[in-house]
C-alpha atoms as a PDB file:
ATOM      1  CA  UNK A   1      10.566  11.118  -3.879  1.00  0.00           C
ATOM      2  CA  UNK A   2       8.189   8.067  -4.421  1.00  0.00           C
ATOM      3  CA  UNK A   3       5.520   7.942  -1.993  1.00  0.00           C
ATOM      4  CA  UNK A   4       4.005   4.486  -2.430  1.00  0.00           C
ATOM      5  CA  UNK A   5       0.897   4.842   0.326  1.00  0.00           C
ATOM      6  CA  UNK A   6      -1.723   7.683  -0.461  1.00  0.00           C
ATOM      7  CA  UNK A   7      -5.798   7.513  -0.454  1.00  0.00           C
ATOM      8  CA  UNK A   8      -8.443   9.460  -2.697  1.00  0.00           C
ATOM      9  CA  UNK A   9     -11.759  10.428  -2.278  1.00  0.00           C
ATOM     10  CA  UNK A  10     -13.347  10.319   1.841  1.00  0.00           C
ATOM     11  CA  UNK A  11     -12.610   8.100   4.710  1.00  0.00           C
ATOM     12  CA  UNK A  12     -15.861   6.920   5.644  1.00  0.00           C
ATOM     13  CA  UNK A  13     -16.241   8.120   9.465  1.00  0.00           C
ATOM     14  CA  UNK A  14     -15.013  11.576   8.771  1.00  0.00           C
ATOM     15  CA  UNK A  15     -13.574  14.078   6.453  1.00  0.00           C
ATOM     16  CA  UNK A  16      -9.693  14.533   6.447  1.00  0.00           C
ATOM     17  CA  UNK A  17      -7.091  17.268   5.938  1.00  0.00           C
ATOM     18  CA  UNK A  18      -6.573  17.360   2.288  1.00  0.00           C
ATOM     19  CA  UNK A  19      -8.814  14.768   1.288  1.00  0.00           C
ATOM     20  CA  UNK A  20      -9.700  16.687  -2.045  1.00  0.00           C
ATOM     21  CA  UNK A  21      -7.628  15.709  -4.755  1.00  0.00           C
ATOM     22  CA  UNK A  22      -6.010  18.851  -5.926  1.00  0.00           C
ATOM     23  CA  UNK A  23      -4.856  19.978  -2.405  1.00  0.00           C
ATOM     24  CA  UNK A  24      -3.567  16.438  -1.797  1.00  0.00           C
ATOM     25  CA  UNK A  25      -1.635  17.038  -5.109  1.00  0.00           C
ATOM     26  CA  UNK A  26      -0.390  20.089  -4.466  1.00  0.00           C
ATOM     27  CA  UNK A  27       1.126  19.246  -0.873  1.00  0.00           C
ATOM     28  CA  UNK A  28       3.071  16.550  -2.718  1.00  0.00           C
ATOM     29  CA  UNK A  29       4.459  19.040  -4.815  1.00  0.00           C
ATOM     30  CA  UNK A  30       5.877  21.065  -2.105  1.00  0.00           C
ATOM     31  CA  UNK A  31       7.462  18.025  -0.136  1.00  0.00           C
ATOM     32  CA  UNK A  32       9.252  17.073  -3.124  1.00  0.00           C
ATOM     33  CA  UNK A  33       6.897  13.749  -4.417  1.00  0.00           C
ATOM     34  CA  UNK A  34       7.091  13.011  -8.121  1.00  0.00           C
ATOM     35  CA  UNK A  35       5.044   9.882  -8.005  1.00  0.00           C
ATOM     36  CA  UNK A  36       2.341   8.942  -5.902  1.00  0.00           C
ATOM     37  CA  UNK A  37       0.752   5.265  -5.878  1.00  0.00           C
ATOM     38  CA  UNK A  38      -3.054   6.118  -4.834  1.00  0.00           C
ATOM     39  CA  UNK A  39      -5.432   3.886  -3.459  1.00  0.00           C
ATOM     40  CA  UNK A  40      -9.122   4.861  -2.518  1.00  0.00           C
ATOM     41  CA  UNK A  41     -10.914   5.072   0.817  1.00  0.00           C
ATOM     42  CA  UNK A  42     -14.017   3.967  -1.234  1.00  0.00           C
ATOM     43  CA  UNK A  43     -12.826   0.240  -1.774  1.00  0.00           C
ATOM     44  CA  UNK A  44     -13.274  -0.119   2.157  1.00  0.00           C
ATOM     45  CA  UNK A  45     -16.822  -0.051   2.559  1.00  0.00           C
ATOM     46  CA  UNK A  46     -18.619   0.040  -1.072  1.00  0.00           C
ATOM     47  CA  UNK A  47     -18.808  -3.739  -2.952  1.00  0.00           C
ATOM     48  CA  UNK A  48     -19.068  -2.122  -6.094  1.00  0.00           C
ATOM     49  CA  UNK A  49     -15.454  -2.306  -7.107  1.00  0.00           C
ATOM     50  CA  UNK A  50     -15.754  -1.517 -10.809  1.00  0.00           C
ATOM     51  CA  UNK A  51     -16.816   1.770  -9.656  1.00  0.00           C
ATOM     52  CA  UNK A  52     -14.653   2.677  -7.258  1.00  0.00           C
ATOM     53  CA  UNK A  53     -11.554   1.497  -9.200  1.00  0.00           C
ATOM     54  CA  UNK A  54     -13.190   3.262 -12.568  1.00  0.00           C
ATOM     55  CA  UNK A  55     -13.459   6.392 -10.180  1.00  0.00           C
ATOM     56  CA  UNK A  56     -10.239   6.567  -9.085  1.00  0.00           C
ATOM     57  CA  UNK A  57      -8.232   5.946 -12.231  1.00  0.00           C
ATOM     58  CA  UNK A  58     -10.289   8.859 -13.709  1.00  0.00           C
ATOM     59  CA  UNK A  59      -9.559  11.083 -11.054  1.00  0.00           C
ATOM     60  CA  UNK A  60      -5.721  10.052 -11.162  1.00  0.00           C
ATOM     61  CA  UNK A  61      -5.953  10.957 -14.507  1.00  0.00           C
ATOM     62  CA  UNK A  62      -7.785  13.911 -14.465  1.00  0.00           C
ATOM     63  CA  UNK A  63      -6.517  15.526 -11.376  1.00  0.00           C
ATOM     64  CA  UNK A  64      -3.713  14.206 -10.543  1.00  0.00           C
ATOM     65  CA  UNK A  65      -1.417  16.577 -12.258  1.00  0.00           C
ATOM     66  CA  UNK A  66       1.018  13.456 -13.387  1.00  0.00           C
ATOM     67  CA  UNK A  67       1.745  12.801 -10.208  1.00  0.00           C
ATOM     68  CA  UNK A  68      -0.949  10.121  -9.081  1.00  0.00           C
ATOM     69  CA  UNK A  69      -0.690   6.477 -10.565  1.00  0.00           C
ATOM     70  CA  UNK A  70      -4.031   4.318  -9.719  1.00  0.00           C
ATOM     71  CA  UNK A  71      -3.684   0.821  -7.733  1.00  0.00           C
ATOM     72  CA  UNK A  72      -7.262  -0.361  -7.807  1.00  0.00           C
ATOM     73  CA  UNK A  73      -8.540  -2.501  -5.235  1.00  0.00           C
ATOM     74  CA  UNK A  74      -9.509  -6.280  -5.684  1.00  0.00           C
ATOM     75  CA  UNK A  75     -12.342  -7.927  -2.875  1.00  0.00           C
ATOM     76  CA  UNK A  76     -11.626 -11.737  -3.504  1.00  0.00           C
ATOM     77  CA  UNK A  77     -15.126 -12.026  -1.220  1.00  0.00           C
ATOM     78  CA  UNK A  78     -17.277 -10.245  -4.206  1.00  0.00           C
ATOM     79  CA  UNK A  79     -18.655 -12.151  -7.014  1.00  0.00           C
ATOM     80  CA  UNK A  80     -16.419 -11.292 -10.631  1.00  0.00           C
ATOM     81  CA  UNK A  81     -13.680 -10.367  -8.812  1.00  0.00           C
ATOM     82  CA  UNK A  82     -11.436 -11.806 -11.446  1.00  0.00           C
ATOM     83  CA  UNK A  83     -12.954  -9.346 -13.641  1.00  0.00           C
ATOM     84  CA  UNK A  84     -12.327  -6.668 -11.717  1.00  0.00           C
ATOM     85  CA  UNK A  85      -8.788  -7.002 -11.652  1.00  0.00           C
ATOM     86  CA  UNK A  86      -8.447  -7.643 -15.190  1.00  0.00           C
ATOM     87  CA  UNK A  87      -9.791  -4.300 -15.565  1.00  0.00           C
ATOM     88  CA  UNK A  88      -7.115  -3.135 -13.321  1.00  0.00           C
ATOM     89  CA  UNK A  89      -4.587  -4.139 -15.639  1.00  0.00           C
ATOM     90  CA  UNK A  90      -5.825  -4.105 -18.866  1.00  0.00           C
ATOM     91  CA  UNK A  91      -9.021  -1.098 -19.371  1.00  0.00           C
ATOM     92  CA  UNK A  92      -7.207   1.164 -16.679  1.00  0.00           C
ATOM     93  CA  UNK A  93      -3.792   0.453 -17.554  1.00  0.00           C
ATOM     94  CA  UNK A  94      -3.182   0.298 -13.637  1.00  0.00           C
ATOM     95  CA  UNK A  95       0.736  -1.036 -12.335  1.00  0.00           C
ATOM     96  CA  UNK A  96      -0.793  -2.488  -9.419  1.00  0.00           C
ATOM     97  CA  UNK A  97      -3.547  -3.467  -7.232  1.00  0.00           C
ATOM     98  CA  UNK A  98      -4.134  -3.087  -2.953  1.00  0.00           C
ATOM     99  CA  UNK A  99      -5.621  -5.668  -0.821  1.00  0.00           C
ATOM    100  CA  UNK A 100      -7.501  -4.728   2.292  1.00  0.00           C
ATOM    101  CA  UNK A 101      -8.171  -8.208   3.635  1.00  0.00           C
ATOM    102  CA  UNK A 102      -8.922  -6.937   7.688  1.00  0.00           C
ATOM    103  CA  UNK A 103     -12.060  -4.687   6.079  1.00  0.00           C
ATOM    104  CA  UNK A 104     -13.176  -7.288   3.539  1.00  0.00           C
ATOM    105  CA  UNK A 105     -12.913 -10.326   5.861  1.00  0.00           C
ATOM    106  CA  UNK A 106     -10.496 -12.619   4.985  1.00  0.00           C
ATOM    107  CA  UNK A 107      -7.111 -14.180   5.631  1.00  0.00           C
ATOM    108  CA  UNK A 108      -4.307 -15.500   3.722  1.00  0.00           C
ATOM    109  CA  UNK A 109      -5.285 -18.525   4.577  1.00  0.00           C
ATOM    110  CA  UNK A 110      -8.634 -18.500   2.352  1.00  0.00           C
ATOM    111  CA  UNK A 111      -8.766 -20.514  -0.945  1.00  0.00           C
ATOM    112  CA  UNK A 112      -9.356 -17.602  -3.064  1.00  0.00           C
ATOM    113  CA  UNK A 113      -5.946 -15.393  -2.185  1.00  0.00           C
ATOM    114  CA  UNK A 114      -3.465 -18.086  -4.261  1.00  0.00           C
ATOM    115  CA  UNK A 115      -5.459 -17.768  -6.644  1.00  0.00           C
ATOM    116  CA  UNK A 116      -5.580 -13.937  -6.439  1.00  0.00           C
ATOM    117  CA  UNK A 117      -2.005 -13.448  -6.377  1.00  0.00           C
ATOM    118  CA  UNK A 118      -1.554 -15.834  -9.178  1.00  0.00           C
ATOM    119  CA  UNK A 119      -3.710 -13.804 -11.848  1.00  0.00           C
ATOM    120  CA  UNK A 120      -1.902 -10.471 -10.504  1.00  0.00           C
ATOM    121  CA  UNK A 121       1.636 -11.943 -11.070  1.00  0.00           C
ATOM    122  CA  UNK A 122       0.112 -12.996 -15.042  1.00  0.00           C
ATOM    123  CA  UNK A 123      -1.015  -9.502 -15.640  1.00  0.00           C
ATOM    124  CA  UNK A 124       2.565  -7.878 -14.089  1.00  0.00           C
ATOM    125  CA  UNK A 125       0.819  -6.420 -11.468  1.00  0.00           C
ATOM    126  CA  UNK A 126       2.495  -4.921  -8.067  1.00  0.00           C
ATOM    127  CA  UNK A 127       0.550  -6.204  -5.153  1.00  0.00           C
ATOM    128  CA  UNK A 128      -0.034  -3.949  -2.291  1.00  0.00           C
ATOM    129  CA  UNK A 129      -1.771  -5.533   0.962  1.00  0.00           C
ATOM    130  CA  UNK A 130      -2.747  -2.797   3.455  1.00  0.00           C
ATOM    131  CA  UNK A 131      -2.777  -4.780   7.013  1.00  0.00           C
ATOM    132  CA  UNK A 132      -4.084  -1.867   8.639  1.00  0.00           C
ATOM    133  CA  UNK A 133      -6.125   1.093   7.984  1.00  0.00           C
ATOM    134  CA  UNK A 134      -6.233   2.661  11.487  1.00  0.00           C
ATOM    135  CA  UNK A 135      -5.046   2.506  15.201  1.00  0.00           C
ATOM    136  CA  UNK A 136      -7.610  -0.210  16.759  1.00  0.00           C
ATOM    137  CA  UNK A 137      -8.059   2.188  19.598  1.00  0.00           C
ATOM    138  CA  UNK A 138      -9.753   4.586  17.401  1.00  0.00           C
ATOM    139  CA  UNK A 139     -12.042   2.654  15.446  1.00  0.00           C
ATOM    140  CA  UNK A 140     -15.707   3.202  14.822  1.00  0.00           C
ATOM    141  CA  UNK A 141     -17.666   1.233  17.865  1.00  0.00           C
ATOM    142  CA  UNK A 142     -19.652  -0.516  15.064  1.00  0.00           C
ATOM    143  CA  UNK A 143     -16.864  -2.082  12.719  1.00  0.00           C
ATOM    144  CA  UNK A 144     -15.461  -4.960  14.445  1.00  0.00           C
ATOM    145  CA  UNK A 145     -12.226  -6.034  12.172  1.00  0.00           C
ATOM    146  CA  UNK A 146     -10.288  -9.672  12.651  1.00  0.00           C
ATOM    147  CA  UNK A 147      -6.505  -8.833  13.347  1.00  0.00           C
ATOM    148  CA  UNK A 148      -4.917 -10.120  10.004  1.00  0.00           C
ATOM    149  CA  UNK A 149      -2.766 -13.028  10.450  1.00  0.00           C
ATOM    150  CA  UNK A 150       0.350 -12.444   8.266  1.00  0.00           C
ATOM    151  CA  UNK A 151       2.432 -16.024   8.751  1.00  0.00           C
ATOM    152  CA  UNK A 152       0.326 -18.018   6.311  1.00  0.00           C
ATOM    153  CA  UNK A 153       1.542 -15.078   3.364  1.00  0.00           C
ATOM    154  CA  UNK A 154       5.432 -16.300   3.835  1.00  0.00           C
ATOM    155  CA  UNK A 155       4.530 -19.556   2.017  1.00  0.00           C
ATOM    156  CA  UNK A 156       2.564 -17.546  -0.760  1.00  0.00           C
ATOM    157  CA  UNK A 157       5.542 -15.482  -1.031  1.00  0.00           C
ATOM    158  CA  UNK A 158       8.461 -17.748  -1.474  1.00  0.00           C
ATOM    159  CA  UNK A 159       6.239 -19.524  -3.571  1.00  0.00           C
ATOM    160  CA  UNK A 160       5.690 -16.660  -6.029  1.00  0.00           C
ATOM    161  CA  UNK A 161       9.495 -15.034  -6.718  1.00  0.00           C
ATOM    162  CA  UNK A 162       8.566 -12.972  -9.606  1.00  0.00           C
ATOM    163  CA  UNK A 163       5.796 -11.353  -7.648  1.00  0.00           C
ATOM    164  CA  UNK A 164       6.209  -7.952  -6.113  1.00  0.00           C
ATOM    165  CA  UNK A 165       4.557  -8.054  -2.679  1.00  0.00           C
ATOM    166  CA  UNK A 166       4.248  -4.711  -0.362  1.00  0.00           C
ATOM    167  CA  UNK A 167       3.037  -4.769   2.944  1.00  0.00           C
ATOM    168  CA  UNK A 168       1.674  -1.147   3.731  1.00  0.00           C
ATOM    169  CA  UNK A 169       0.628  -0.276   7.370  1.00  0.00           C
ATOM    170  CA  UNK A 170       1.694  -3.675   9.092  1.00  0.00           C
ATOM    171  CA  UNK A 171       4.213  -2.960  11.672  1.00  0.00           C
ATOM    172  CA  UNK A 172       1.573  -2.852  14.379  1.00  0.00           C
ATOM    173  CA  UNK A 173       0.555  -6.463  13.033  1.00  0.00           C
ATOM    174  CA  UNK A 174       3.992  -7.954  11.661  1.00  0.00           C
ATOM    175  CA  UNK A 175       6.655  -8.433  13.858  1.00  0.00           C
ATOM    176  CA  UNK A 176       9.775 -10.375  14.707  1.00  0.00           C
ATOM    177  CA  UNK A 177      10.245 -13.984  13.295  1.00  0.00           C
ATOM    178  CA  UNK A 178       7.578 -13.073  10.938  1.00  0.00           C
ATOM    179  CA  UNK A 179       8.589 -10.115   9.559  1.00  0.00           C
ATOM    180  CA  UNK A 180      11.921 -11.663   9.148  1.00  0.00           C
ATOM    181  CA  UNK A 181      10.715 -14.225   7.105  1.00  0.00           C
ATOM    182  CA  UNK A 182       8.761 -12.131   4.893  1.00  0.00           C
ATOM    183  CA  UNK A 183      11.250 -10.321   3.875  1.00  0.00           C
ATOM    184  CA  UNK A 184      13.476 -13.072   3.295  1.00  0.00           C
ATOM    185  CA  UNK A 185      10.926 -13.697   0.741  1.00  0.00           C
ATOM    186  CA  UNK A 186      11.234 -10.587  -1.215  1.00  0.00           C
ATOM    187  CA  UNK A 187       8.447  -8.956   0.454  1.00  0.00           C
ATOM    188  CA  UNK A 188       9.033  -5.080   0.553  1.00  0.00           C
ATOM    189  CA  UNK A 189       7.160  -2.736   3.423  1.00  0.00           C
ATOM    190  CA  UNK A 190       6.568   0.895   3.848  1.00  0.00           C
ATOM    191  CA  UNK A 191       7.126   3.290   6.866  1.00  0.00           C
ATOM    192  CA  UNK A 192       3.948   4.808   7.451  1.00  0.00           C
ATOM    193  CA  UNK A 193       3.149   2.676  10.609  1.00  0.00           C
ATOM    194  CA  UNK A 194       6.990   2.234  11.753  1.00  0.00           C
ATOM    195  CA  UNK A 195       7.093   3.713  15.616  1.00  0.00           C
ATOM    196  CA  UNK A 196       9.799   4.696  18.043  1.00  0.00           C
ATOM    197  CA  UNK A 197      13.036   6.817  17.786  1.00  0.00           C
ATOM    198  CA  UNK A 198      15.246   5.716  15.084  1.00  0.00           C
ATOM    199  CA  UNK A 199      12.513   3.484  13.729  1.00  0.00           C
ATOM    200  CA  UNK A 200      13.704   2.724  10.110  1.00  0.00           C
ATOM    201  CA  UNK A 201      17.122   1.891  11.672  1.00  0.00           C
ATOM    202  CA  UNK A 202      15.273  -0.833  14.020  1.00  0.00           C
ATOM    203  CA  UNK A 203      12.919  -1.552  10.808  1.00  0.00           C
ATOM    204  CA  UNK A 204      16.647  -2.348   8.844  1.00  0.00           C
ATOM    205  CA  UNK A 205      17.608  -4.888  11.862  1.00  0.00           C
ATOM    206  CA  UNK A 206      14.564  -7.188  10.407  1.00  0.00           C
ATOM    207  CA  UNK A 207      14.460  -5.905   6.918  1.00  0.00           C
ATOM    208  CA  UNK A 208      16.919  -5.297   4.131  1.00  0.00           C
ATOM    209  CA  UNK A 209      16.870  -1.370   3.427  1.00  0.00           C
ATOM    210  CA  UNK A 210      16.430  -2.270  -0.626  1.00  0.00           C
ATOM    211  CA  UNK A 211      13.182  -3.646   0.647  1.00  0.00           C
ATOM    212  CA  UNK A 212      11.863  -0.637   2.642  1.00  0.00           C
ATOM    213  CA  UNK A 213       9.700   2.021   0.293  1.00  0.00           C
ATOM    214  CA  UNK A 214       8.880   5.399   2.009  1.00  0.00           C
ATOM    215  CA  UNK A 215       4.748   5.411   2.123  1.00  0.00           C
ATOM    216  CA  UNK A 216       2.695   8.457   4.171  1.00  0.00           C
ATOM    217  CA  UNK A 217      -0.500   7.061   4.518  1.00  0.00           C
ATOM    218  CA  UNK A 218      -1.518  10.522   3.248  1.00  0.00           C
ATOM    219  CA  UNK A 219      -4.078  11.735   3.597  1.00  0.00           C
ATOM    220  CA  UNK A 220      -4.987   9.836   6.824  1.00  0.00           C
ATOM    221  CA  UNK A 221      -1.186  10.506   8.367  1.00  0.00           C
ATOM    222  CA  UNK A 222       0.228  13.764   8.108  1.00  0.00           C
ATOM    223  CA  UNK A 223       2.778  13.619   5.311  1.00  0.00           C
ATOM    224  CA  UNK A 224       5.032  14.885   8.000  1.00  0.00           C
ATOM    225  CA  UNK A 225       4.927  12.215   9.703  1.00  0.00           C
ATOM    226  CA  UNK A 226       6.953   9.840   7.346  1.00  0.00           C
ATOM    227  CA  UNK A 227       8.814  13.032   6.474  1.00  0.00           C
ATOM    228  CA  UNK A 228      10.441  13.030   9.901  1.00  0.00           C
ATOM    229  CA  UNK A 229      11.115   9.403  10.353  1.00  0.00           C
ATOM    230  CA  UNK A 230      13.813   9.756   7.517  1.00  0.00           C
ATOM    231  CA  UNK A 231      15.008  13.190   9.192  1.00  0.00           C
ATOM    232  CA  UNK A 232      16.073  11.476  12.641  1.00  0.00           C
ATOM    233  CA  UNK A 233      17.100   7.900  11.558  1.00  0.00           C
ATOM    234  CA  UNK A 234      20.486   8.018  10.719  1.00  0.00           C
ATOM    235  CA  UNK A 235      20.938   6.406   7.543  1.00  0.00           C
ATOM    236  CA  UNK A 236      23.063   7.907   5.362  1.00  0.00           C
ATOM    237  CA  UNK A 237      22.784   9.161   2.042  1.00  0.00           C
ATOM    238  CA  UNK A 238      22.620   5.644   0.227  1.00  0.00           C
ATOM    239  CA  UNK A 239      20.045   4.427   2.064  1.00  0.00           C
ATOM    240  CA  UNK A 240      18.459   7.320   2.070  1.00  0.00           C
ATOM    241  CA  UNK A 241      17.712   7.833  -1.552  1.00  0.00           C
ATOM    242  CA  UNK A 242      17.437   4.374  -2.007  1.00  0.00           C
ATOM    243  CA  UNK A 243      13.919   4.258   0.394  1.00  0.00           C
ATOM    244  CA  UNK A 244      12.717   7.528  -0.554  1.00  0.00           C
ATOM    245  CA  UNK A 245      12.906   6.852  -4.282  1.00  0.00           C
ATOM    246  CA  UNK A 246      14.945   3.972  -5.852  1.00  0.00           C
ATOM    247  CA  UNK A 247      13.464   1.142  -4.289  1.00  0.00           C
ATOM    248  CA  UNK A 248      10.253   1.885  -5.733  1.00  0.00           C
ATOM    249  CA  UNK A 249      11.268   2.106  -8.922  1.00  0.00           C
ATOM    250  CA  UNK A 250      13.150  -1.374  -8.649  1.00  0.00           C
ATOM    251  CA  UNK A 251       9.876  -2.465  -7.765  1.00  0.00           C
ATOM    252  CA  UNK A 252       8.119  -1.076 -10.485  1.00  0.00           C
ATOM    253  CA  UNK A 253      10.877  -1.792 -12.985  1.00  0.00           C
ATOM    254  CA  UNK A 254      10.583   1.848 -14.140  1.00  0.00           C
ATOM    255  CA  UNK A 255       7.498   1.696 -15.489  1.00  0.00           C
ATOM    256  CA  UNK A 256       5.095   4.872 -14.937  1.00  0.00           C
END
């Protein structure tokens, strides 16, 4: 299993179940994950990105047993951030980046994101853009985050083929004609935030299955969680196997 959704180090408001490495790790393990593609809670809040992205390809490396694989994060609002994902790609070796445009304050919409996408796509980098970190309803009182408006990324996706786009988290903000047309455009989303009984099969009636990746949102979710959305949708062993492992590595074209 390919889990394409996990977090290092600490969410910032408290401390989570398994948010040390090694125990993170080591649950994997026993649910049957052979790759993880880790992102870190630090590229929220801190604006030195060099760091955190340094930080968390060391600790893939060092801790993560094989299992981990490092997608840095890129803030298109911080000076050098050009830099910073050409150190991604080329002085961390990294197969992809994540976006977290809600807690760095932009939309798709601003100047800088074409551009973004453009340099990742030149370096062969997977794009991950997390739409949401957290139920609204249980947010901090102090961090006031813009819902993400996701229609303006269907032109920057059928304008960029080649590029491997995965929305992570956005089923409480994508929806309907929307969604539709994202995926029409290649764009590939997890399950961690898909709801309801028999959710991937009402995910499938908007999205091609060979575009739907099987992401926990681990450590934040319970692994279980996305565990038991594939346990009571009835989908067969195709499509089974195909989100839980071979989608992913379509998307990453095999590459480790």
């Amino acid at each position: 299993m390919i889990d394409v959704n996990v977090s290092l180090s600490r969410w910032p408001f408290r401390r989570l179940p398994l948010d040390e490495t090694s125990r993170l790790v080591e649950r994997l393990r026993e649910k049957g994950v052979t790759q993880a593609w880790a992102g870190s809670f630090d590229a929220l809040l801190h604006e030195d990105m060099a760091g955190v992205n340094a930080r968390l390809a060391a600790e893939c490396a060092t801790a993560g047993e094989g299992l981990l694989l490092p997608f840095g994060s890129v803030n298109p609002q911080l000076p050098d951030w050009e830099e910073d994902l050409r150190r991604c790609a080329e002085e961390h070796g990294m197969r992809g980046i994540r976006l977290h445009p809600d807690y760095h304050g932009y939309g798709f919409d601003d100047a800088a994101v074409p551009r973004l996408l453009d340099l990742a796509g030149e370096q062969g980098l997977i794009v991950q853009i997390t739409l949401l970190m957290e139920d609204e309803r249980t947010r901090h009182p102090l961090v006031g985050l813009e819902k993400v408006d996701a229609a303006p990324l269907v032109t920057l996706a059928k304008e960029r083929p080649e590029l491997s786009l995965i929305l992570l988290n956005s089923q409480r903000v994508v929806r309907g004609a929307v969604q539709s047309e994202l995926a029409a455009a290649g764009v590939c989303f997890d399950i961690a935030m898909q709801e309801g009984v028999g959710g991937i099969r009402k995910l499938m009636d908007q999205v091609p299955f060979e575009q739907i990746l099987f992401g926990s949102h681990a450590p934040f979710f319970y692994f279980e969680s996305a565990e038991l959305k594939l346990r009571e949708s009835e989908l067969g062993e195709t499509i089974r196997s195909a989100i839980e492992r071979g989608n992913a590595e379509k998307v990453s074209g095999g590459r480790s």
